[in-house]
PDB file of N, CA and C in Angstrom:
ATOM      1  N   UNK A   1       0.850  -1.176   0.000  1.00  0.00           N
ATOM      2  CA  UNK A   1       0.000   0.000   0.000  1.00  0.00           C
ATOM      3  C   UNK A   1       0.891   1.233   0.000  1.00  0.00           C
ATOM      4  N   UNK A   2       0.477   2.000  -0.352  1.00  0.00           N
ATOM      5  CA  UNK A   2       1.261   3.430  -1.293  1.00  0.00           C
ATOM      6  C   UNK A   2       0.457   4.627   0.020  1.00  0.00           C
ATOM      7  N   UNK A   3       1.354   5.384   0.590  1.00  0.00           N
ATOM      8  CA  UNK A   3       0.890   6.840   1.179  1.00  0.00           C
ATOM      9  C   UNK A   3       1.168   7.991   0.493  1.00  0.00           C
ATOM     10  N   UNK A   4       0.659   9.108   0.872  1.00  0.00           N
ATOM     11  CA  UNK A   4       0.444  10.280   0.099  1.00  0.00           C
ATOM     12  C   UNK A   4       2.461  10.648  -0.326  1.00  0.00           C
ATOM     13  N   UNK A   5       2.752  10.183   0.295  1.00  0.00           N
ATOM     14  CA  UNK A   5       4.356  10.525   0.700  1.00  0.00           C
ATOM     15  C   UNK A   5       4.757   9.887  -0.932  1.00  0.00           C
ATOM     16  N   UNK A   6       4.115   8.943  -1.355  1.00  0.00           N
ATOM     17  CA  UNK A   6       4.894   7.984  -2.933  1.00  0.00           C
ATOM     18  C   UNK A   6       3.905   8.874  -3.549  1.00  0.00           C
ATOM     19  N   UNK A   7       3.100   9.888  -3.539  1.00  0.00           N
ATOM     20  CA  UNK A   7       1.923  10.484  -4.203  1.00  0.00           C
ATOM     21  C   UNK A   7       2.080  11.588  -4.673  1.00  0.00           C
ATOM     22  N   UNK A   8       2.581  12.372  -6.320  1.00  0.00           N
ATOM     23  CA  UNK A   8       2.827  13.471  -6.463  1.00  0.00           C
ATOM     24  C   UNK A   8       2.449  14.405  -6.071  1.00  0.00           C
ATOM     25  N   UNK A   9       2.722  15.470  -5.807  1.00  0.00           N
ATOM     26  CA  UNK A   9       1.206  16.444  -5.424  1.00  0.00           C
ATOM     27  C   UNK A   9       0.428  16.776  -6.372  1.00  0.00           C
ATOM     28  N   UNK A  10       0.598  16.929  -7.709  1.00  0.00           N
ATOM     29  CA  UNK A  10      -0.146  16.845  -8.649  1.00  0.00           C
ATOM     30  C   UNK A  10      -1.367  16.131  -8.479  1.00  0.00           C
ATOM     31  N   UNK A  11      -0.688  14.600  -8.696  1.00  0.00           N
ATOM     32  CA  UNK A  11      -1.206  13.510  -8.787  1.00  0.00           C
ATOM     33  C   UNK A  11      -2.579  13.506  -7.329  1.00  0.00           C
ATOM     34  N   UNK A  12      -2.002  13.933  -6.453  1.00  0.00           N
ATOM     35  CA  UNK A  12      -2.866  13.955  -5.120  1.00  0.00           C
ATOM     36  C   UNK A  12      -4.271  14.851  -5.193  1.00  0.00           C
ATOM     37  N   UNK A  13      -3.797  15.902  -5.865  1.00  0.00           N
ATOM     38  CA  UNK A  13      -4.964  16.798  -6.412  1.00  0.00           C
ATOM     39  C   UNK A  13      -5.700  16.348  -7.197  1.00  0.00           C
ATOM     40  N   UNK A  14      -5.436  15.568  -8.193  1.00  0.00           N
ATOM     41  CA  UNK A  14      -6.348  14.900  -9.327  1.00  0.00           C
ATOM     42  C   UNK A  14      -7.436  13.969  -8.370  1.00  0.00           C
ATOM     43  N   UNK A  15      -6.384  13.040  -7.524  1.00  0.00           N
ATOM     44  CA  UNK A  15      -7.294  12.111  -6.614  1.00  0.00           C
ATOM     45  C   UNK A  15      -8.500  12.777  -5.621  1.00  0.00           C
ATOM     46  N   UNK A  16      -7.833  14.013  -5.596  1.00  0.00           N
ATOM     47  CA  UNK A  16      -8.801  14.779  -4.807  1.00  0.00           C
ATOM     48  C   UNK A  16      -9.826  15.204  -5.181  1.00  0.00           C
ATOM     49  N   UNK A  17      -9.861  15.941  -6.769  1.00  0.00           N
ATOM     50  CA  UNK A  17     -10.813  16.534  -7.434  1.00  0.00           C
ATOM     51  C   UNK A  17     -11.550  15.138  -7.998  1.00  0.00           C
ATOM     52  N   UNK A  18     -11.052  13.783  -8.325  1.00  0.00           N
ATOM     53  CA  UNK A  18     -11.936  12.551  -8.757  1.00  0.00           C
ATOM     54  C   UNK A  18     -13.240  12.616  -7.986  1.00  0.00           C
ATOM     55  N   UNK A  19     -12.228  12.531  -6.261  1.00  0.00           N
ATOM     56  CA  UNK A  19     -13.086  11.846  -5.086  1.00  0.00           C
ATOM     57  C   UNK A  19     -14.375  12.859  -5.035  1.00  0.00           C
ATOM     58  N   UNK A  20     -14.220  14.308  -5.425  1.00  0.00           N
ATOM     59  CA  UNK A  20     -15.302  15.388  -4.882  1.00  0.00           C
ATOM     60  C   UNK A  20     -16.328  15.327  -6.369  1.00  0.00           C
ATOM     61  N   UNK A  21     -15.851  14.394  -7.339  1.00  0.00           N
ATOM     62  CA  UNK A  21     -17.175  14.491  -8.422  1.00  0.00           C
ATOM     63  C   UNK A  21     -17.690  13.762  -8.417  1.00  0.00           C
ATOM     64  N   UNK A  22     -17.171  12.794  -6.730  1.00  0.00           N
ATOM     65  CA  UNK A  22     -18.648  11.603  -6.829  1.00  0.00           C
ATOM     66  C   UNK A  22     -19.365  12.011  -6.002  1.00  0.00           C
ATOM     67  N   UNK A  23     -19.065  13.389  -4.685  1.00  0.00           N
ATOM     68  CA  UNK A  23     -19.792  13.247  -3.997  1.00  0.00           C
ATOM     69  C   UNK A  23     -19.348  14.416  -3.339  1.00  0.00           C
ATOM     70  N   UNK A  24     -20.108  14.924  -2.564  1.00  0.00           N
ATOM     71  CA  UNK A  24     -19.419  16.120  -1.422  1.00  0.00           C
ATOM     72  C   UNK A  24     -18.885  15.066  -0.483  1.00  0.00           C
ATOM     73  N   UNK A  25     -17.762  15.702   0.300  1.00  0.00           N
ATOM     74  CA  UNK A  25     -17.368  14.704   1.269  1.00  0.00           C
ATOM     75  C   UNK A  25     -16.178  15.359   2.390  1.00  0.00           C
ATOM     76  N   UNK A  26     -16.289  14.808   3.766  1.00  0.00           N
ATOM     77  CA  UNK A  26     -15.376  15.712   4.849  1.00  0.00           C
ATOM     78  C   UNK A  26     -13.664  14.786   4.391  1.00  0.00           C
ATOM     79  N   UNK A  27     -12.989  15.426   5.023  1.00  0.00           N
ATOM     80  CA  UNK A  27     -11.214  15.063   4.992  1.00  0.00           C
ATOM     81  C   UNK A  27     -11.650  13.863   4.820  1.00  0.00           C
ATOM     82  N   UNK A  28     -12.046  12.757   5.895  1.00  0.00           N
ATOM     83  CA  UNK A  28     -11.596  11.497   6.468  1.00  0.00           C
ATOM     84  C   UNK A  28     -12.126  11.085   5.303  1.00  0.00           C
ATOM     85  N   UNK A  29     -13.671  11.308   4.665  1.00  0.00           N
ATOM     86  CA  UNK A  29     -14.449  10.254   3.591  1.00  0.00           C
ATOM     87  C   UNK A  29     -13.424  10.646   2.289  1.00  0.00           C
ATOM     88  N   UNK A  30     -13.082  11.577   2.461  1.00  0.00           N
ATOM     89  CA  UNK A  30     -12.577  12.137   0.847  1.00  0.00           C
ATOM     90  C   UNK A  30     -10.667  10.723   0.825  1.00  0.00           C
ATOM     91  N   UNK A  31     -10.020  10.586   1.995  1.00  0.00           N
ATOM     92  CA  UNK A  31      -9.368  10.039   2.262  1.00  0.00           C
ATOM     93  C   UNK A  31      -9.665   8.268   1.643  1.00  0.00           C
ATOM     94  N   UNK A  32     -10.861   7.786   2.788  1.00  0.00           N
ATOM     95  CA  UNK A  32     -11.688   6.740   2.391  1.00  0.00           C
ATOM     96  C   UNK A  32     -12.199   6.489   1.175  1.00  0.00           C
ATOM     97  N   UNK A  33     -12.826   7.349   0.691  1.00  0.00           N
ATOM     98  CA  UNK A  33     -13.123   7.298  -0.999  1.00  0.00           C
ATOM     99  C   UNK A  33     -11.926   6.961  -1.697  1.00  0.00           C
ATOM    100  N   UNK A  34     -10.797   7.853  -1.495  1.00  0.00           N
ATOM    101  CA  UNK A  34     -10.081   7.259  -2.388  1.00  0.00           C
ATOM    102  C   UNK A  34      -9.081   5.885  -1.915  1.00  0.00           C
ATOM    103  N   UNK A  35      -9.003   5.752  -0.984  1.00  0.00           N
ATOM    104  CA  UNK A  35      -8.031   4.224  -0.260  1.00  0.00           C
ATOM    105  C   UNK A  35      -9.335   3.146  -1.384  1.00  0.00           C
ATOM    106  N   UNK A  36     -10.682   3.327  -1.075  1.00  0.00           N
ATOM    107  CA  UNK A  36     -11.444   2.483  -1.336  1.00  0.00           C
ATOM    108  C   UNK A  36     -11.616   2.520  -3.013  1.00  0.00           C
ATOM    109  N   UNK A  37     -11.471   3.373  -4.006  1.00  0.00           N
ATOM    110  CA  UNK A  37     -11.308   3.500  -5.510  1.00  0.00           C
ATOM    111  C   UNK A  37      -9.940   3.200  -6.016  1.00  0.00           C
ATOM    112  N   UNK A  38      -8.942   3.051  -5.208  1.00  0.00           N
ATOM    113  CA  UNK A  38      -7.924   2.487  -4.976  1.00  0.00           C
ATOM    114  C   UNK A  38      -7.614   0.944  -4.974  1.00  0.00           C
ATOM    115  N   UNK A  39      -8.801   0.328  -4.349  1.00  0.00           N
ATOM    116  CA  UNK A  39      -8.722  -0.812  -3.733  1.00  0.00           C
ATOM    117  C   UNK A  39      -7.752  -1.461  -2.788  1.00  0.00           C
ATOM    118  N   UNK A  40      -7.788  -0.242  -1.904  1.00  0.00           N
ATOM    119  CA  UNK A  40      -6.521  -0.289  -0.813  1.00  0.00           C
ATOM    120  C   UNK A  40      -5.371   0.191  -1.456  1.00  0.00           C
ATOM    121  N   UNK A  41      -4.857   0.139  -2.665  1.00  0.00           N
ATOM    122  CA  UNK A  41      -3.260   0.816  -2.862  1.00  0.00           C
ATOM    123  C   UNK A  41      -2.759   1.854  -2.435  1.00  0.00           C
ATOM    124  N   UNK A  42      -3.675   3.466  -2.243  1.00  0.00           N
ATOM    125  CA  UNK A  42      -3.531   4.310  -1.473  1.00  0.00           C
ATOM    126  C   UNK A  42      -4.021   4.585  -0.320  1.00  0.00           C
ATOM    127  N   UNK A  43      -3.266   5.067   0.416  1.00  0.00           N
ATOM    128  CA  UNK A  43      -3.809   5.599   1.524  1.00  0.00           C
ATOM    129  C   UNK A  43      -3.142   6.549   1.836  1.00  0.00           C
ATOM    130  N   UNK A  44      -4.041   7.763   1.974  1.00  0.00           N
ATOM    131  CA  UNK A  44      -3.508   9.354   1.934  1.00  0.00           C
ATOM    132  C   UNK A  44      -4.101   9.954   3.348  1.00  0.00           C
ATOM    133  N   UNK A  45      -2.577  10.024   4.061  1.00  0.00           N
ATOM    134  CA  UNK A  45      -2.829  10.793   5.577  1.00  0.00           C
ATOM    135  C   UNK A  45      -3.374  12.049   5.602  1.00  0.00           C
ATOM    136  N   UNK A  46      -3.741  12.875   6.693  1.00  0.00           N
ATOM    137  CA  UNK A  46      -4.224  14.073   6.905  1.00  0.00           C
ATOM    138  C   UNK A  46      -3.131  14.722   6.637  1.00  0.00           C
ATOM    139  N   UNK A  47      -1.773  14.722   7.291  1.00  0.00           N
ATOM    140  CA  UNK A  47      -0.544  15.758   6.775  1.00  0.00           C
ATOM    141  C   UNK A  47      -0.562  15.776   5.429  1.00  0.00           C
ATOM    142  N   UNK A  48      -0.838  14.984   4.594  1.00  0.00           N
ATOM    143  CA  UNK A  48      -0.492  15.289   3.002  1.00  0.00           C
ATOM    144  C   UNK A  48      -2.265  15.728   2.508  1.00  0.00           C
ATOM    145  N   UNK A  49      -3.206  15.130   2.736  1.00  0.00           N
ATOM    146  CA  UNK A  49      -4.752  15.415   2.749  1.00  0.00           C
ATOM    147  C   UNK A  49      -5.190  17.333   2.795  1.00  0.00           C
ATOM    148  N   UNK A  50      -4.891  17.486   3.643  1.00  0.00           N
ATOM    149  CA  UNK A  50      -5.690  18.571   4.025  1.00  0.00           C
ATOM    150  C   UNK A  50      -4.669  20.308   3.923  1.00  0.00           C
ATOM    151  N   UNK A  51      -3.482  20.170   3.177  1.00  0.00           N
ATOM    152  CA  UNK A  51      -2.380  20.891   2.859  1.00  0.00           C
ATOM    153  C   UNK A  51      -3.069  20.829   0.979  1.00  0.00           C
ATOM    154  N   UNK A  52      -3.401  19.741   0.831  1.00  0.00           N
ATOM    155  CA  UNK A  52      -4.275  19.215  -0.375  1.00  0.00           C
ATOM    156  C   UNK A  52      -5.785  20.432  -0.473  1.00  0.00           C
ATOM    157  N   UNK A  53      -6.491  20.094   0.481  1.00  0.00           N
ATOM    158  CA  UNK A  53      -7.672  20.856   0.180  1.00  0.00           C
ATOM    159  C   UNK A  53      -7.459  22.245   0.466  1.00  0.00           C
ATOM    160  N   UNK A  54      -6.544  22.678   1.244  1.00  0.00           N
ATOM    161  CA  UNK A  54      -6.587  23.990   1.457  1.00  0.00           C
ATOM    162  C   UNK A  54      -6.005  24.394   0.411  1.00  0.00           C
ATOM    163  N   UNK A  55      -4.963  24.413  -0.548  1.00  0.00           N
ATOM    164  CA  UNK A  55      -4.489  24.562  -1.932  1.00  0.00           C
ATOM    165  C   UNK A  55      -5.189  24.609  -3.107  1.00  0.00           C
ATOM    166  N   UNK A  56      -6.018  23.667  -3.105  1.00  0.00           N
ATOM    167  CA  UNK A  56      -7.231  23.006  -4.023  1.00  0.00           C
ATOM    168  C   UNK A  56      -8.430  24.173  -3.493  1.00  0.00           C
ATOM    169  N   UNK A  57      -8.781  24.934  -2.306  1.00  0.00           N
ATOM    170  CA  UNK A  57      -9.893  26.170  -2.085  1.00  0.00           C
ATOM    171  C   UNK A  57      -9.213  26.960  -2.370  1.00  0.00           C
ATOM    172  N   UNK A  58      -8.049  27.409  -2.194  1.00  0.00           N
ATOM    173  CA  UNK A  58      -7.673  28.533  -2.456  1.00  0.00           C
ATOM    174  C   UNK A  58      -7.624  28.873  -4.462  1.00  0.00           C
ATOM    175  N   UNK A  59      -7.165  28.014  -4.812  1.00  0.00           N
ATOM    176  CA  UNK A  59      -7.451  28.064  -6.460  1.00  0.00           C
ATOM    177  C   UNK A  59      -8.890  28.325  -6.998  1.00  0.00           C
ATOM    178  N   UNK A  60      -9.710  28.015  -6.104  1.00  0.00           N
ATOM    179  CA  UNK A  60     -11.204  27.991  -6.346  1.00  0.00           C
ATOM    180  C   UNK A  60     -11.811  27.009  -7.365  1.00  0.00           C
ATOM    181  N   UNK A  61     -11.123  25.804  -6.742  1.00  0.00           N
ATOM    182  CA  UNK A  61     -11.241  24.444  -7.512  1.00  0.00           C
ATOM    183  C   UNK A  61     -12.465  23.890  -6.514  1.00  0.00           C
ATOM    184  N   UNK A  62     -12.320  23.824  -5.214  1.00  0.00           N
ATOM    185  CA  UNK A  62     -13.205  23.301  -4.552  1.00  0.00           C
ATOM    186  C   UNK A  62     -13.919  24.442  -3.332  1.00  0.00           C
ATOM    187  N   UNK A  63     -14.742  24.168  -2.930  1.00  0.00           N
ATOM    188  CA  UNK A  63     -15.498  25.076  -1.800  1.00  0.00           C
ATOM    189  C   UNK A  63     -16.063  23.883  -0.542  1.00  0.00           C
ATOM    190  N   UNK A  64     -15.716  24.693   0.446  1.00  0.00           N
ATOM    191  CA  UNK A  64     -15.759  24.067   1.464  1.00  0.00           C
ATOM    192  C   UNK A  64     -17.093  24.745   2.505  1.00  0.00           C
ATOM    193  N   UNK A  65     -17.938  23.569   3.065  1.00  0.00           N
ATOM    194  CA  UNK A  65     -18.767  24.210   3.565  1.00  0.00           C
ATOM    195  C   UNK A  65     -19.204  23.040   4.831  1.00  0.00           C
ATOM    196  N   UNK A  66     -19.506  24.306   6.058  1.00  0.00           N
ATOM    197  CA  UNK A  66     -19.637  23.336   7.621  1.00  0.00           C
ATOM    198  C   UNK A  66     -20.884  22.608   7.826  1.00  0.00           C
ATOM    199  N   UNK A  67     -21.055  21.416   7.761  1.00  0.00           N
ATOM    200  CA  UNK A  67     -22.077  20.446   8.017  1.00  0.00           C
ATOM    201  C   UNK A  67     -22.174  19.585   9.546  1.00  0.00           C
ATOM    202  N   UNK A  68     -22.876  18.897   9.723  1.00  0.00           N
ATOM    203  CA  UNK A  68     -22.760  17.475  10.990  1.00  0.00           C
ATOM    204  C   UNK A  68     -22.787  16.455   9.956  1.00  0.00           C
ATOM    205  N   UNK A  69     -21.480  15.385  10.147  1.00  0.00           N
ATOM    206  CA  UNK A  69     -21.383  14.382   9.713  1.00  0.00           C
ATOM    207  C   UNK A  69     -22.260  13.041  10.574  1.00  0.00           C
ATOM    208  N   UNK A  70     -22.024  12.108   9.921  1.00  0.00           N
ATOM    209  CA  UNK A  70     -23.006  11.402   9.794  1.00  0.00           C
ATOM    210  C   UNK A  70     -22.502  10.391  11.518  1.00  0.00           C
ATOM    211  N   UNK A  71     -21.523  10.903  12.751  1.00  0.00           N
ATOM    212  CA  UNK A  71     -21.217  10.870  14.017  1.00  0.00           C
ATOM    213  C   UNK A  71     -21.925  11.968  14.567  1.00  0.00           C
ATOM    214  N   UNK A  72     -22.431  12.878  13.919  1.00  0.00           N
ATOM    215  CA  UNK A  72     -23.126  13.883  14.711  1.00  0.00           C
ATOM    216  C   UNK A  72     -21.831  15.131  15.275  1.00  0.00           C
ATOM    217  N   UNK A  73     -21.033  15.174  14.443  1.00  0.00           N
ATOM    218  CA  UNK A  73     -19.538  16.132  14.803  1.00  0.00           C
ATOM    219  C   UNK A  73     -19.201  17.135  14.074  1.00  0.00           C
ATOM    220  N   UNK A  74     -19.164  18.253  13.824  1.00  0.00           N
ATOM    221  CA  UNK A  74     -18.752  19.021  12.990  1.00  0.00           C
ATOM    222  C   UNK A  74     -17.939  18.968  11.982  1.00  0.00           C
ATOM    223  N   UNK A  75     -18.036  19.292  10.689  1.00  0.00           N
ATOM    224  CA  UNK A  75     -17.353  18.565   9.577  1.00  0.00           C
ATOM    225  C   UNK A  75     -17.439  19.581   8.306  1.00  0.00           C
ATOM    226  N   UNK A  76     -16.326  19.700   7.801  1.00  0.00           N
ATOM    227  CA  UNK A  76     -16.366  20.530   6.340  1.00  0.00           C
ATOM    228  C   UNK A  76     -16.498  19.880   5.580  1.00  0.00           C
ATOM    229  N   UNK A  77     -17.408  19.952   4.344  1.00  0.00           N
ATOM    230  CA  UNK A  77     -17.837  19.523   3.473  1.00  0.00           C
ATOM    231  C   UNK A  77     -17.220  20.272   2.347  1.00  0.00           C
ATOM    232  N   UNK A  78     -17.032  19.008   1.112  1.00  0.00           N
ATOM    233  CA  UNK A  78     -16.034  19.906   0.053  1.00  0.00           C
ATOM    234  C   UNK A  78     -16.959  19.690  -1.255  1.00  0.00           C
ATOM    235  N   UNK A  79     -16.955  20.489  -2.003  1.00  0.00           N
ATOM    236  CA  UNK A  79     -17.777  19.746  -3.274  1.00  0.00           C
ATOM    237  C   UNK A  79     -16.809  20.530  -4.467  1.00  0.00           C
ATOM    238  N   UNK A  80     -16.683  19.809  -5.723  1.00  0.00           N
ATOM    239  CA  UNK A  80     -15.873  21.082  -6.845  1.00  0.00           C
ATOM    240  C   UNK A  80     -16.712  22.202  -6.897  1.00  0.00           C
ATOM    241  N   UNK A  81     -16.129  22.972  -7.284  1.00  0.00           N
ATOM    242  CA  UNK A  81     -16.408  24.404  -8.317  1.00  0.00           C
ATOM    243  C   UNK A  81     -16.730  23.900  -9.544  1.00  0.00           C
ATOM    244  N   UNK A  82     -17.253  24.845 -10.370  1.00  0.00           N
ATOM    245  CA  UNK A  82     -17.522  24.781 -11.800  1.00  0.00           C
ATOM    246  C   UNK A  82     -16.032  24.783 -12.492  1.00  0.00           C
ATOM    247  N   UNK A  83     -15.284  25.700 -11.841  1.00  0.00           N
ATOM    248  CA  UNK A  83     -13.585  25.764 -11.982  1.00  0.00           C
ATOM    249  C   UNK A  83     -13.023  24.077 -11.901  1.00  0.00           C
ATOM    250  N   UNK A  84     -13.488  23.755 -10.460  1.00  0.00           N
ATOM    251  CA  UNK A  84     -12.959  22.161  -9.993  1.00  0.00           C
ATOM    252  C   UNK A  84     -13.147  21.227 -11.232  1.00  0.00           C
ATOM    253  N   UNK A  85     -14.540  21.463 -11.969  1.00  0.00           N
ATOM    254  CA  UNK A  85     -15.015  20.660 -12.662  1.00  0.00           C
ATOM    255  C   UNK A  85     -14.133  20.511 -14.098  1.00  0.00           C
ATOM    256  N   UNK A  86     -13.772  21.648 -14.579  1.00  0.00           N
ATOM    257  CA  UNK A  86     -13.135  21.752 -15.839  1.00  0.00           C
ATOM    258  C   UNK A  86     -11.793  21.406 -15.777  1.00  0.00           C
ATOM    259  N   UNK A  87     -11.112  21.648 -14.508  1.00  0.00           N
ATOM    260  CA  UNK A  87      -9.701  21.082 -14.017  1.00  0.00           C
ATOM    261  C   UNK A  87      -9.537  19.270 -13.728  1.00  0.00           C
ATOM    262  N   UNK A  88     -10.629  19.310 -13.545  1.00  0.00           N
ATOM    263  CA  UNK A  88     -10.561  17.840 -13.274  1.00  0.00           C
ATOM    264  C   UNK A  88     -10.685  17.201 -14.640  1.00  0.00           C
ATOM    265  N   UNK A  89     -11.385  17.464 -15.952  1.00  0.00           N
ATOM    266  CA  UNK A  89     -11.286  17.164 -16.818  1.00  0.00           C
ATOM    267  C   UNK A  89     -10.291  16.980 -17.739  1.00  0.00           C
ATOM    268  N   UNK A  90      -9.148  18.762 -17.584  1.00  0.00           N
ATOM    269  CA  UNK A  90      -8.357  18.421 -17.908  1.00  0.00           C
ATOM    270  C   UNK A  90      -7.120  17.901 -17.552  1.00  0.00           C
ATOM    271  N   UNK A  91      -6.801  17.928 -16.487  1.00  0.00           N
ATOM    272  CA  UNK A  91      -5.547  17.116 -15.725  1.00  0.00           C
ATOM    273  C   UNK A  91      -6.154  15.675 -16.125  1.00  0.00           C
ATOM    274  N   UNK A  92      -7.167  14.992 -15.754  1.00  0.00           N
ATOM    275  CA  UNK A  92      -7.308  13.750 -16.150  1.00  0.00           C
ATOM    276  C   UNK A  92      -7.055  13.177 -17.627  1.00  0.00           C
ATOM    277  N   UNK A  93      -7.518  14.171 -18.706  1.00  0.00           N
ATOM    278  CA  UNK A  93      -6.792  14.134 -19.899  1.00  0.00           C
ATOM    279  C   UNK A  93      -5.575  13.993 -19.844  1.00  0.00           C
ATOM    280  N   UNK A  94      -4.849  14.726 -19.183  1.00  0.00           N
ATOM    281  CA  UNK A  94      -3.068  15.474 -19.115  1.00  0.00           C
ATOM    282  C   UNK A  94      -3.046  13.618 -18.537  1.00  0.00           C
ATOM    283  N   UNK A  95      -2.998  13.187 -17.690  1.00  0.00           N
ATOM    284  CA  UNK A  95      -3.099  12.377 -16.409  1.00  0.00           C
ATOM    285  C   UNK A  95      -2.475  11.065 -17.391  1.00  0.00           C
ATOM    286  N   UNK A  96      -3.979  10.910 -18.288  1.00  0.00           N
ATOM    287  CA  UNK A  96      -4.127   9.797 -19.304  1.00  0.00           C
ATOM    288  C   UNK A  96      -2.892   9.999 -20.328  1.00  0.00           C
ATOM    289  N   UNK A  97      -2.606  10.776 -20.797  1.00  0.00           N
ATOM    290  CA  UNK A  97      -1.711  11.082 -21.777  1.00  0.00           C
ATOM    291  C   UNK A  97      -0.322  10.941 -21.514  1.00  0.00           C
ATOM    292  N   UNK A  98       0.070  11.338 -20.445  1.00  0.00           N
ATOM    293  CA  UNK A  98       1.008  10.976 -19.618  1.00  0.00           C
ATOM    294  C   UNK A  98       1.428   9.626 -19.316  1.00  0.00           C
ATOM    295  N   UNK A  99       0.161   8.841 -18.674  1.00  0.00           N
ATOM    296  CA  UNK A  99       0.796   7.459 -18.222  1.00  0.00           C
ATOM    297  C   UNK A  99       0.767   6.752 -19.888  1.00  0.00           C
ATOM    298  N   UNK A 100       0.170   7.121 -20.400  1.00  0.00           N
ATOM    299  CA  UNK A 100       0.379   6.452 -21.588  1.00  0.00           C
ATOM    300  C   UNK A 100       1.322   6.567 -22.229  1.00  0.00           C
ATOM    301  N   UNK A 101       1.821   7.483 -22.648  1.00  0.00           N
ATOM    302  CA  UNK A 101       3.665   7.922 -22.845  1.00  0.00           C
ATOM    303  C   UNK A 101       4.381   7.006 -21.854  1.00  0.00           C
ATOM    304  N   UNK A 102       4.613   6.559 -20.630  1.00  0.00           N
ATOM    305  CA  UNK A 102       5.310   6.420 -19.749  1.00  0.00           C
ATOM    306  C   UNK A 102       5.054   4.489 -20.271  1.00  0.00           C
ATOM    307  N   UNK A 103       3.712   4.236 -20.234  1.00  0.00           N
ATOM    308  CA  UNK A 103       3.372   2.824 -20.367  1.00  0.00           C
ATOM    309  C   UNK A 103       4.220   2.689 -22.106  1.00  0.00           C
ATOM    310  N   UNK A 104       4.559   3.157 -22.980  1.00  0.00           N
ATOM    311  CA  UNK A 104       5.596   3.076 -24.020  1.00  0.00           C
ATOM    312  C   UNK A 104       6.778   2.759 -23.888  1.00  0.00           C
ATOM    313  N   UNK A 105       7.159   3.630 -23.239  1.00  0.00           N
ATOM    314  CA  UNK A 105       8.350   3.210 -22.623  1.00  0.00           C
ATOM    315  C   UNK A 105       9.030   2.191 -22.026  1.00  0.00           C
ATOM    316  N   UNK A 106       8.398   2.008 -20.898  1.00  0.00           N
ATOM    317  CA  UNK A 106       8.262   0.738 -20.031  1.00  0.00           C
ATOM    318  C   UNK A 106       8.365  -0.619 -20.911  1.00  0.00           C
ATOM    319  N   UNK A 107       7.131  -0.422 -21.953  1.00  0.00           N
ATOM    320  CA  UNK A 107       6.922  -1.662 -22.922  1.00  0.00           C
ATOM    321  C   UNK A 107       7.980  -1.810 -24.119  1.00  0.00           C
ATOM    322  N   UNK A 108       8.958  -0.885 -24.180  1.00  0.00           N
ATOM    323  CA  UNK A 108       9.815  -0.654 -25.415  1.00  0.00           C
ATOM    324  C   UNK A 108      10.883  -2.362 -24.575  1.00  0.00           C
ATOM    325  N   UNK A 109      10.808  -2.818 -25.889  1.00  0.00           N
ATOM    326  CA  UNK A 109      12.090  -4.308 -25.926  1.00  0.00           C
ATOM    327  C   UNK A 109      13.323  -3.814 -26.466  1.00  0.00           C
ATOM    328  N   UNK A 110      13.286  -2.705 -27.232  1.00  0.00           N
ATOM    329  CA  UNK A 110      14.582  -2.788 -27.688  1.00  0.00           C
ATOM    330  C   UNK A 110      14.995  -1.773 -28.961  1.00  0.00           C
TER     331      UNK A 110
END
């Protein structure tokens, strides 16, 4: 299993903006969402997590807003921007294009 630490920051942002177009969601679920779309390979701590979303609001990729989670505890809720939305489209393009160049390589014999 892979932590945010083997996780570009790029790359961490993409996972971030994935996790918020399935759903609004606080630190821990946005964390969980992705360990679990992962199928366990990642797992992304709060030190690398939430240095993540505050970077990701400040761009005005995502907006954050105070709810009660589903413990009954106070909880920020993140959902994209219309901004989030078009960034996520294209880094995931960029994303795809990329590993695919890289998967060439890798596969080159000779």
């Amino acid at each position: 299993m892979s932590d945010a630490s083997d996780v570009l920051q790029g790359t961490l942002d993409l996972l971030v903006l994935k996790a918020l177009s399935l759903a609004a969601l606080h630190g821990w679920g946005i964390s969980q969402r992705i360990q679990q779309l992962s199928r366990d390979a990642l797992q992304i701590g709060q030190g690398s997590l939430y240095p993540a979303l505050y970077r990701l609001e400040r761009k005005g990729l995502i907006k954050g807003d105070w709810g009660t989670s589903e413990n009954k505890r106070e909880a920020k809720y993140y959902h994209l921007t219309p901004a989030g939305k078009r960034a996520l489209a294209a880094e995931s393009e960029e994303w795809r294009r990329y590993s695919s160049a890289v998967d060439l390589v890798l596969s080159a014999t000779g």
